[in-house]
Structure formats: C-alpha cells, structure tokens
Protein backbone atom coordinates (compact mmCIF):
# COMPACT_ATOMS: atom_id res chain seq x y z
CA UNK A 1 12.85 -17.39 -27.53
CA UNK A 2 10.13 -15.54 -25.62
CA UNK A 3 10.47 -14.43 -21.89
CA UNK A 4 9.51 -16.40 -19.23
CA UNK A 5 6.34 -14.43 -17.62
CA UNK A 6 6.86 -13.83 -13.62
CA UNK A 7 4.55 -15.07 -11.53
CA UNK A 8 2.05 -11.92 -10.11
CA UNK A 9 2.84 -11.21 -6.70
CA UNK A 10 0.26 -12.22 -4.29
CA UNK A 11 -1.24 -10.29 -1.65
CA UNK A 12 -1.15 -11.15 1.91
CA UNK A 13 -3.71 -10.30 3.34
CA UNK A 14 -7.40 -10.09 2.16
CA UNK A 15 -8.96 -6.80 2.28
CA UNK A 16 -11.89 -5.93 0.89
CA UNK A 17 -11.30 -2.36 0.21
CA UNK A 18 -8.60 -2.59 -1.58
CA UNK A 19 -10.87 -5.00 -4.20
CA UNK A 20 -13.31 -2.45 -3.91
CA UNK A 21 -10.84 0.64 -5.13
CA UNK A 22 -9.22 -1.66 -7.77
CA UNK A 23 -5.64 -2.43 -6.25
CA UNK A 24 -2.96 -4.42 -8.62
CA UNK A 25 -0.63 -5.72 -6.16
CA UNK A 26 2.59 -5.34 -8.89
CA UNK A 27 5.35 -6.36 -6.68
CA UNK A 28 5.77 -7.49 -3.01
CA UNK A 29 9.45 -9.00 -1.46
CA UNK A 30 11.45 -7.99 1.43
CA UNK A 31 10.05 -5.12 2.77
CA UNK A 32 9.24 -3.48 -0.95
CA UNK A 33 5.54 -3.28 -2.49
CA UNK A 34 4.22 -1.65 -5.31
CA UNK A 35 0.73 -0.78 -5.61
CA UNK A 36 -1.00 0.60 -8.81
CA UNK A 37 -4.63 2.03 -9.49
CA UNK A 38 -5.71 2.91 -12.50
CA UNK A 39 -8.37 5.69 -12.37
CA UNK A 40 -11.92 5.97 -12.55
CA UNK A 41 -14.33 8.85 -12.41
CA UNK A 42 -15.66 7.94 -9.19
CA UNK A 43 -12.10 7.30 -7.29
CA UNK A 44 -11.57 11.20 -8.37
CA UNK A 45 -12.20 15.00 -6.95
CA UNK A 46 -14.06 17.40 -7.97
CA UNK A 47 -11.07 18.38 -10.51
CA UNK A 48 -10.80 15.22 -12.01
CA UNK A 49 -7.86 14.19 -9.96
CA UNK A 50 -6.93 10.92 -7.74
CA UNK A 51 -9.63 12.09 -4.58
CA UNK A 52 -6.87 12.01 -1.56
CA UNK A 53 -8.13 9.58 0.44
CA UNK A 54 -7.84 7.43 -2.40
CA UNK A 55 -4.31 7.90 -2.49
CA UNK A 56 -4.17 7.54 1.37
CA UNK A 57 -5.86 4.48 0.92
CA UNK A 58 -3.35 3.19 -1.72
CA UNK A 59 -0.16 4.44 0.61
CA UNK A 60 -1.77 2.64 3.18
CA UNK A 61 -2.06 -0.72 1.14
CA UNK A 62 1.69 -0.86 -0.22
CA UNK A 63 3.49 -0.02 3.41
CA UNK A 64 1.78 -2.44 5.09
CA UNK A 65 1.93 -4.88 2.46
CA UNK A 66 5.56 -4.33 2.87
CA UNK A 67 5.37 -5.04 6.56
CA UNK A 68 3.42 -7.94 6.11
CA UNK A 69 6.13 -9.41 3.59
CA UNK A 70 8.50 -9.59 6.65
CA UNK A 71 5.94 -11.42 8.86
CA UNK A 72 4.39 -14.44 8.86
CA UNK A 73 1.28 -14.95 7.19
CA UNK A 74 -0.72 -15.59 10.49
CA UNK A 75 0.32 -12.34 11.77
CA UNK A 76 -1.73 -9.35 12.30
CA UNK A 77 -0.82 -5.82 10.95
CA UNK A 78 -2.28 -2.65 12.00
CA UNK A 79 -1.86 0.98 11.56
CA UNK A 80 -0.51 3.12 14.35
CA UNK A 81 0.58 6.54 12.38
CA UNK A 82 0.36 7.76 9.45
CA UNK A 83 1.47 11.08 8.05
CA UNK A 84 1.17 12.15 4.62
CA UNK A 85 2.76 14.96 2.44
CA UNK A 86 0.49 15.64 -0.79
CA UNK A 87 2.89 17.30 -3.12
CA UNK A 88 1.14 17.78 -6.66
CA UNK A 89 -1.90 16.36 -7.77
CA UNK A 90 -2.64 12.32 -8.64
CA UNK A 91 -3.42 12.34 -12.15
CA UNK A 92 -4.20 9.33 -14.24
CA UNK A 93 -3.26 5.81 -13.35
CA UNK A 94 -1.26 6.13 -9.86
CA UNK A 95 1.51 4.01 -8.47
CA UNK A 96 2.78 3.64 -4.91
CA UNK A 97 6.02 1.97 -3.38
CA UNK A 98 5.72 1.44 -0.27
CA UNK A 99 9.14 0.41 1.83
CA UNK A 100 10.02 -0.63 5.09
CA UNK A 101 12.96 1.71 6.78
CA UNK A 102 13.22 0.18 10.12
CA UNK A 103 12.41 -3.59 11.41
CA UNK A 104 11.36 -3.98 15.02
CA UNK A 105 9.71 -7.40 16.33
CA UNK A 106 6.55 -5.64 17.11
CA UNK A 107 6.67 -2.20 15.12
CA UNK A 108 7.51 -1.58 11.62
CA UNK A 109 8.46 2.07 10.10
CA UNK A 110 7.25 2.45 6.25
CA UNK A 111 7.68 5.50 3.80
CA UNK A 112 6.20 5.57 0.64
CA UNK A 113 6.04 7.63 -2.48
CA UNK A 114 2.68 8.16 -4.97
CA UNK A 115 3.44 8.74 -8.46
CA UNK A 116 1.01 9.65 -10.63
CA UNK A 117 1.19 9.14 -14.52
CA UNK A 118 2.50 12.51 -15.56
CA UNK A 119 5.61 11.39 -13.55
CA UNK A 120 4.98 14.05 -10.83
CA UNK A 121 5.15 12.77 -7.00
CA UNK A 122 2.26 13.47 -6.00
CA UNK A 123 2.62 12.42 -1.78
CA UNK A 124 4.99 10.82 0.46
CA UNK A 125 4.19 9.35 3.76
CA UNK A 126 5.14 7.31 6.38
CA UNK A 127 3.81 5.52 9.18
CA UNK A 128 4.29 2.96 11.66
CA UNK A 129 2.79 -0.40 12.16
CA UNK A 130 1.81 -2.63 15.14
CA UNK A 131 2.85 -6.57 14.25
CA UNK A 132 0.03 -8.41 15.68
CA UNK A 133 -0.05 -12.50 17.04
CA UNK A 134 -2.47 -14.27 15.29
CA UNK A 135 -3.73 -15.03 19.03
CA UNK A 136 -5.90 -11.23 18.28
CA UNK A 137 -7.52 -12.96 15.40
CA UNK A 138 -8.66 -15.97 17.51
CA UNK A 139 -10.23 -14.24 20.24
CA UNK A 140 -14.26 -14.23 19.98
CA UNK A 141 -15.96 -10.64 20.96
C-alpha cells in the first residue's frame, strides 16, 4: 500500500519576491507556516552563509503567511514591526516557522524561528501585523 501524497500547501498571497528568492511554502494552517529555502551562492554573504536579509526576508514570509491563514483571502496584510535576534549563522538549506501568538481583529503578533541545516537556530523574531480590508486594494492612486 503506498501513502497517500498531501496536497502542497498553497500560498496566499502572491508575492513576487518570495518567487524571486526561491520560497517552498511547506506547510500553512491555523496560524502555523513553514517556509524553506534552499541556498544559492548569490542568496549568501561574503562567508558563504544565508546573507541576513535573506533570512529576514524568509521570517517575514512564514509570519505573515501565518496571519494570512486566519484571514480571509481578500484581506490585506502588512508589516508593522519586526524585530529579529540572529543567533548563529544560516548555513545550507534554511527553514522558518513562523506562528501566530496573539489574534486581534485588526493586529496579529507572530514569532518565528530560522533553522538552518546544521540544526543550529540561527534567528528568532517577531513582529506584528496590520489586517487590512480589501477596500485598500480597491482604491485607485
């Protein structure tokens, strides 16, 4: 009997950065996301090593991602805050969780955790999120 394969998770929002950087969306449900990247010279330092905005990038994707899996899909997300803690360096195929810790109807509080693929945390974060109507989107400038 084989295993039934699980559908991918789908994204909710199109970005074209995260395309750009290489984002696998690997899970996204109920406030949880995980984000991986797997590395490429020019995503790196000058060491070799995930480049740190590249990892900010990639926290930024999987919290809101997770805020955006409580919302409907017209709604608008955008970031408020955003601190980050860089801990040890990204090495080698990253991935991030990103989690929501506290719901509000028009703010969202994330934390999320970079691992990189020597098992080593290399940042935490967390921010907080403005839940946008999709009246924002509709407006013409």
């Amino acid at each position: 009997m084989t295993a039934e394969k699980q559908p991918a998770a789908q994204w909710r929002s199109t970005v074209p950065l995260y395309i750009h950087l290489g984002f696998i969306l690997d899970a996204l449900d109920d406030g949880r996301s995980q984000v991986r990247l797997v590395f490429r010279p020019h995503l790196g330092n000058s060491r070799g090593e995930v480049h740190g905005g590249t990892v900010a990038a990639i926290i930024d994707a999987a919290m809101s991602q997770a805020v955006r899996s409580l919302v409907d899909r017209e709604m608008g997300v955008a970031t408020m805050t955003m601190n980050l803690n860089y801990l040890a360096p990204a090495k080698g195929e990253i991935v991030c969780r990103g989690t929501v810790v506290k719901r509000g109807r028009s703010i969202m509080f994330t934390e999320a955790e970079v691992v990189g693929e020597d098992g080593n945390t290399a940042c935490r974060a967390s921010a907080s999120y403005r839940v946008l109507p999709k009246t924002v989107y509709d407006r013409k400038p």
